[in-house]
Protein backbone atom coordinates (compact mmCIF):
# COMPACT_ATOMS: atom_id res chain seq x y z
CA UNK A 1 34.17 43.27 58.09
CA UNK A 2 38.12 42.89 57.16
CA UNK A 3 39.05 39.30 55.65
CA UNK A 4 41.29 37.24 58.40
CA UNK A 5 43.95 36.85 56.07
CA UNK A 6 44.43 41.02 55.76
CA UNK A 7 44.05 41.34 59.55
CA UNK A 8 47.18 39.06 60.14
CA UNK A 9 48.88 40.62 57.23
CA UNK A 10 48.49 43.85 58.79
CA UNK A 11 49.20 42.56 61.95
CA UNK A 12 53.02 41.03 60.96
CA UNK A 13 53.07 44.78 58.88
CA UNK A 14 52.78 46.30 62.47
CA UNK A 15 54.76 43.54 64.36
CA UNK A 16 57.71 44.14 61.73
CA UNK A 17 57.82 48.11 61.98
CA UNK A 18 57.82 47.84 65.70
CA UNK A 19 60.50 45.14 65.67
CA UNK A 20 62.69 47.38 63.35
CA UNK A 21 61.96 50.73 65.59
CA UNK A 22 60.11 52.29 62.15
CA UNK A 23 56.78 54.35 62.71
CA UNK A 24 53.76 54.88 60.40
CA UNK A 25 55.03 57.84 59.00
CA UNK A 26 58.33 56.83 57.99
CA UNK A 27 56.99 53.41 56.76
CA UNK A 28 54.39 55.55 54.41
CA UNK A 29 57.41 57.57 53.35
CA UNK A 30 59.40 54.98 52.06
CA UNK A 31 56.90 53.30 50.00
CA UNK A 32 54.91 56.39 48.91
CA UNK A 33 51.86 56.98 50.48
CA UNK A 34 49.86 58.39 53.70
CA UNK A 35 50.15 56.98 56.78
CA UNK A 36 46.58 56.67 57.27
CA UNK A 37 46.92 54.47 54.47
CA UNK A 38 49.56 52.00 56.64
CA UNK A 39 47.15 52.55 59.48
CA UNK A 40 44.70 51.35 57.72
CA UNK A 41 46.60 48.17 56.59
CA UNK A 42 47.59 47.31 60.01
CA UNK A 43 43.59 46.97 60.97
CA UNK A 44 42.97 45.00 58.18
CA UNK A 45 40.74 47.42 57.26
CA UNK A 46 42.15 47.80 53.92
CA UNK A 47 44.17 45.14 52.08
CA UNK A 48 47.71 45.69 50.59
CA UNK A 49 47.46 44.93 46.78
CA UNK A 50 50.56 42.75 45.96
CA UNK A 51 52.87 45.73 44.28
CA UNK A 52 52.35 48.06 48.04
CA UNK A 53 53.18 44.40 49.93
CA UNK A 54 56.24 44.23 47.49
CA UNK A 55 57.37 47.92 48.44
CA UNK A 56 56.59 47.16 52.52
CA UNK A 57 58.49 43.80 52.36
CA UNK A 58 62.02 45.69 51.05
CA UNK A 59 61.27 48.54 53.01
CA UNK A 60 60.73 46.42 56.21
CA UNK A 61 63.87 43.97 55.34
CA UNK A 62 62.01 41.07 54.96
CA UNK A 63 60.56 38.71 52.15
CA UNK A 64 56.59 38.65 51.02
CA UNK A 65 56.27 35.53 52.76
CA UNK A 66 57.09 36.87 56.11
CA UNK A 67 53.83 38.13 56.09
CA UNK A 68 51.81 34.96 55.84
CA UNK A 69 53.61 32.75 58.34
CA UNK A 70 51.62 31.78 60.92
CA UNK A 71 48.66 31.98 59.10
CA UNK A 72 46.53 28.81 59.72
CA UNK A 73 47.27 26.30 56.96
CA UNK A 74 50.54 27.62 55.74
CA UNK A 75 53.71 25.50 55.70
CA UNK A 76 56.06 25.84 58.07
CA UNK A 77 53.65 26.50 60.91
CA UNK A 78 55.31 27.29 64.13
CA UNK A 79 52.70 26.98 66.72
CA UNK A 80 54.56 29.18 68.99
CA UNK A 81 55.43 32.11 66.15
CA UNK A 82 51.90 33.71 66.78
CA UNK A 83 51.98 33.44 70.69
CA UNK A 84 55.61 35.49 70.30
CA UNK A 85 53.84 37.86 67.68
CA UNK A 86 51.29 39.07 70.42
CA UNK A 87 53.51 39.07 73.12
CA UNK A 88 55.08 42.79 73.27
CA UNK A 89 57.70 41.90 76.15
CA UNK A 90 59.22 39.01 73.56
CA UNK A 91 58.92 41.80 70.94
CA UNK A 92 60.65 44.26 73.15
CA UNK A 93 63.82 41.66 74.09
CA UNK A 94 64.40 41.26 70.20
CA UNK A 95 64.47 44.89 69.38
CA UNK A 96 66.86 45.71 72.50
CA UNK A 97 69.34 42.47 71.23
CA UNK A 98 69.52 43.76 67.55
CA UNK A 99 70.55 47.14 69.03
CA UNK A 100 73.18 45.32 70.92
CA UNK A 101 76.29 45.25 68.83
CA UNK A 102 77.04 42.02 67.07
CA UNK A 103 80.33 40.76 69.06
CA UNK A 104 78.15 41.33 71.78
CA UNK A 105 75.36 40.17 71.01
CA UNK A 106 76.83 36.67 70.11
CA UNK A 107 78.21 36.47 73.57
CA UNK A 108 75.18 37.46 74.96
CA UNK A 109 73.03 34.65 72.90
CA UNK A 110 76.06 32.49 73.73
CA UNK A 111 75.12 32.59 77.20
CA UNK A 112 71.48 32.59 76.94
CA UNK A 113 71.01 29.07 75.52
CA UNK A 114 73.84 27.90 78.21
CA UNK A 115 71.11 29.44 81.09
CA UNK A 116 68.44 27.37 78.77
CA UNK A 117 70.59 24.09 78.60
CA UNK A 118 70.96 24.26 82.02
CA UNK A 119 67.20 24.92 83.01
């Protein structure tokens, strides 16, 4: 049965490919191995020694410790952060404003926390 800790891992692995647009394949590509391997990780059913978390961390833009937030008794605890992890609408609406362009996108954020000011 796969430790909790290398479920969530596997789970922000997943959450962060998707985010970025990236699949298995290319993901496996970029740090070397199969992507049954990465499929694997994203179960939990195998854990990610801390060299292949290194090498998915630069290739996924985003430091080690991205991958433990959230986890119950970690600092910095946003109670919300999981509920937004699970959720792939929220996951979707980040994706589509990254691909916005930035002058745009500013405007656009610009406007969305007037709409939540106002609300």
């Amino acid at each position: 049965m796969p430790h909790e800790v290398d479920v969530h891992v596997g789970k922000r692995v997943r959450h962060r490919r998707w985010l970025i647009g990236m699949t298995q394949q290319q993901l496996a590509e970029s740090v070397g191995i199969k992507f049954q391997q990465i499929q694997k990780y994203e179960t939990g059913m195998n854990r990610i020694s801390a060299s292949r978390l290194w090498d998915i961390a630069g290739a996924l833009g985003v430091p080690v410790s991205y991958f433990f937030e959230g986890l119950a008794g970690t600092s910095n605890e946003d109670p919300r952060q999981g509920d937004l992890m699970a959720d792939k609408e929220a996951l979707e609406l980040v994706r589509s404003y990254y691909a916005i362009p930035e002058q745009q996108r500013r405007r656009l954020f610009d406007l969305a926390r007037v709409l939540s000011d106002a609300a």
